[in-house]
C-alpha atoms as a PDB file:
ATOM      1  CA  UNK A   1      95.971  78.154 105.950  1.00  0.00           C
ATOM      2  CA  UNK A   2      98.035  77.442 108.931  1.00  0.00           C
ATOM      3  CA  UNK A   3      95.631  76.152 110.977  1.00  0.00           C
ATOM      4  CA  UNK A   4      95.574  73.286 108.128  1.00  0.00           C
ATOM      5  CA  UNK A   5      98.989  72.620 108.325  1.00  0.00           C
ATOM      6  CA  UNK A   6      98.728  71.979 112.119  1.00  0.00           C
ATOM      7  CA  UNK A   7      99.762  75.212 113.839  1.00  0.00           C
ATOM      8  CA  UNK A   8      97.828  76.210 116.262  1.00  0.00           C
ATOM      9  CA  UNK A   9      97.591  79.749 116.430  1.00  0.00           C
ATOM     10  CA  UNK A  10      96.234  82.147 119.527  1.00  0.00           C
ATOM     11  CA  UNK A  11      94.303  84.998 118.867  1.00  0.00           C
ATOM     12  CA  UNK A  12      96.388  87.932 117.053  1.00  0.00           C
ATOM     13  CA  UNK A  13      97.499  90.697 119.497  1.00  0.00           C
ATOM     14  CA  UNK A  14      96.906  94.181 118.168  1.00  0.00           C
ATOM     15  CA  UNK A  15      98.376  97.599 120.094  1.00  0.00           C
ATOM     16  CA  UNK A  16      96.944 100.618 119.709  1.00  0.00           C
ATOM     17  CA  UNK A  17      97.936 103.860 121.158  1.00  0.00           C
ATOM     18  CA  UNK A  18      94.415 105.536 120.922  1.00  0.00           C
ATOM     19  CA  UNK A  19      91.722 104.114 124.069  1.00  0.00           C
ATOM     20  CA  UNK A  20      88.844 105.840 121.995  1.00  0.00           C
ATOM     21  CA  UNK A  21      89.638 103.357 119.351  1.00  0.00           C
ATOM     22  CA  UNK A  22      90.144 100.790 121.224  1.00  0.00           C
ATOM     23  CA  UNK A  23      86.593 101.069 123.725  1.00  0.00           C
ATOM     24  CA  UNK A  24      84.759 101.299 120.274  1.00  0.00           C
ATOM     25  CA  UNK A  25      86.435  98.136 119.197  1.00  0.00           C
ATOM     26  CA  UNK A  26      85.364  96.337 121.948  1.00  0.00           C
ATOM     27  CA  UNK A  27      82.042  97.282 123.007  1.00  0.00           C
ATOM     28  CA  UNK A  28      78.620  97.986 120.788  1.00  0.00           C
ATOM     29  CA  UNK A  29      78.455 101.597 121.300  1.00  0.00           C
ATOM     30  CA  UNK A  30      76.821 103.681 119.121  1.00  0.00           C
ATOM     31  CA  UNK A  31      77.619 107.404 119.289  1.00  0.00           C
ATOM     32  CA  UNK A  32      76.445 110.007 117.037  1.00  0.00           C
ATOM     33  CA  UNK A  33      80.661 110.671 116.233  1.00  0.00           C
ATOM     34  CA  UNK A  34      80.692 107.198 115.187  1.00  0.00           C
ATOM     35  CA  UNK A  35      77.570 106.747 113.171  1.00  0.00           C
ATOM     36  CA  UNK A  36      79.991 107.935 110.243  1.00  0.00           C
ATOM     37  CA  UNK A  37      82.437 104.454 109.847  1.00  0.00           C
ATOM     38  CA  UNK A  38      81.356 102.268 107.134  1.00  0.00           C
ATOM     39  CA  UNK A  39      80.040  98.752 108.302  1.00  0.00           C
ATOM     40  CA  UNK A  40      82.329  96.670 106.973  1.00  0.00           C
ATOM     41  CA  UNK A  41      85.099  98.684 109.183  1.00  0.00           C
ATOM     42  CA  UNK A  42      83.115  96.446 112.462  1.00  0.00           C
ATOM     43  CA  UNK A  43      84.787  93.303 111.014  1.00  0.00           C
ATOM     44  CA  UNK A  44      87.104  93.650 113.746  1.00  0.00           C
ATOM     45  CA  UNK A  45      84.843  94.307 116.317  1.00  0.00           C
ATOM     46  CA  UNK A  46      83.382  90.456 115.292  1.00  0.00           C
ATOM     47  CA  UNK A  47      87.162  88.717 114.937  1.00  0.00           C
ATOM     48  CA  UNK A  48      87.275  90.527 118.907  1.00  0.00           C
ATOM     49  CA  UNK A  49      84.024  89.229 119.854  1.00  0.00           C
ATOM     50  CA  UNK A  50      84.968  85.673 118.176  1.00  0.00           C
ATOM     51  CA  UNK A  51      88.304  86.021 119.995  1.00  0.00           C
ATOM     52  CA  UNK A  52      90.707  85.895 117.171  1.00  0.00           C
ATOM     53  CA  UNK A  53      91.835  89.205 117.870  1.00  0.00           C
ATOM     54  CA  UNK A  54      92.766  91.397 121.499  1.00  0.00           C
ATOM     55  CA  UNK A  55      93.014  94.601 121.784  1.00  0.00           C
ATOM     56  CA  UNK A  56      95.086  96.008 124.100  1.00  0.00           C
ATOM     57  CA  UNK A  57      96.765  99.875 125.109  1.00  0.00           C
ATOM     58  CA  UNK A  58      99.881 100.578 124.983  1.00  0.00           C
ATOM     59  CA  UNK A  59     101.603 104.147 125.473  1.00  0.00           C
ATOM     60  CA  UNK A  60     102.469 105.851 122.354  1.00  0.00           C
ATOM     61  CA  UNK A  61     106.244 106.314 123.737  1.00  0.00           C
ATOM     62  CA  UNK A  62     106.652 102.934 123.347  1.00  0.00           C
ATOM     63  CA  UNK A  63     104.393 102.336 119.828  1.00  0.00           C
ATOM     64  CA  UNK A  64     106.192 100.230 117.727  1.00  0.00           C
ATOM     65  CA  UNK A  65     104.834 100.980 114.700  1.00  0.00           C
ATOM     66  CA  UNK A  66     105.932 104.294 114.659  1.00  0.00           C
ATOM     67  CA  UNK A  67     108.947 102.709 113.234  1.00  0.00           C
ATOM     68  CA  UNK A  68     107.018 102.044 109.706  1.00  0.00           C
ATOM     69  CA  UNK A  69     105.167 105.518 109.920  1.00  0.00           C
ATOM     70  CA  UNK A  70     107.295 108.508 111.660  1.00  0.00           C
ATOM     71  CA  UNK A  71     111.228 109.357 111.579  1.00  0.00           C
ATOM     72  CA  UNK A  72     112.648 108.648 114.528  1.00  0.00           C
ATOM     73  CA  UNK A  73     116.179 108.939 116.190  1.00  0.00           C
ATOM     74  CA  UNK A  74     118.761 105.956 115.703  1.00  0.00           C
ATOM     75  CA  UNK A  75     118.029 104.721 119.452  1.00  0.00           C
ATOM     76  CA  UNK A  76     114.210 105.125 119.479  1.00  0.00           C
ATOM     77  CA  UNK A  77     114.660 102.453 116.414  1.00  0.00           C
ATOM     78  CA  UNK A  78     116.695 100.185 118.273  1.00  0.00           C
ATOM     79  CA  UNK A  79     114.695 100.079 121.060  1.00  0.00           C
ATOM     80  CA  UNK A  80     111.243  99.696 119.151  1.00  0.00           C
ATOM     81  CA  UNK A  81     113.120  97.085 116.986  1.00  0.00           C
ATOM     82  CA  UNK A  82     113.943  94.918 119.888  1.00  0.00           C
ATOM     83  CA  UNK A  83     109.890  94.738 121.093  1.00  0.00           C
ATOM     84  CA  UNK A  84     109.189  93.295 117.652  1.00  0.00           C
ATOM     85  CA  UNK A  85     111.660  90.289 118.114  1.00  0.00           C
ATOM     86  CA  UNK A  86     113.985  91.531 114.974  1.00  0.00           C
ATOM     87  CA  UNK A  87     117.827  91.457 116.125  1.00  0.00           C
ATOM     88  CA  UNK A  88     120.982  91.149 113.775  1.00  0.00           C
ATOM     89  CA  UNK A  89     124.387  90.226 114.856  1.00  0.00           C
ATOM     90  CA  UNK A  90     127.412  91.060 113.354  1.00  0.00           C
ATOM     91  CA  UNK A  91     130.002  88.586 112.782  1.00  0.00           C
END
């Protein structure tokens, strides 16, 4: 839909704290530990291949959505807040 109303959008970055994951995601390997997922679970591996997606590492100190899935202390939150762009000012 935005690509119809003229944005131009680059592929969507996606983190992930997990390199097992994120190997699997981007190369055909078959294991017998991953024989298991359910096909339609390789869409991403095809929006990576197509380049609509990247995959990329990042430590899981610095994960930001562990803000929307663990409790964490008042200045993890502000810190993880500010790598997702989201500021508020007081006036």
């Amino acid at each position: 839909m935005l690509k119809e109303l003229g944005y131009n959008l680059g592929p969507i970055l996606l983190a992930g704290d997990n390199q097992g994951s994120i190997f699997m995601s981007c190369n055909l390997v078959q294991e017998i530990r991953s024989k298991h997922i359910d096909i339609r679970y390789h869409h991403i591996r095809d929006c990576i291949d197509k380049g609509k997606v990247e995959v990329f590492f990042t430590e899981g100190n610095n994960n930001p959505a562990d803000m929307f899935t663990k409790n964490l202390s008042h200045t993890k939150f502000l810190m993880l807040r500010k790598t997702l762009g989201l500021e508020f000012y007081s006036a």
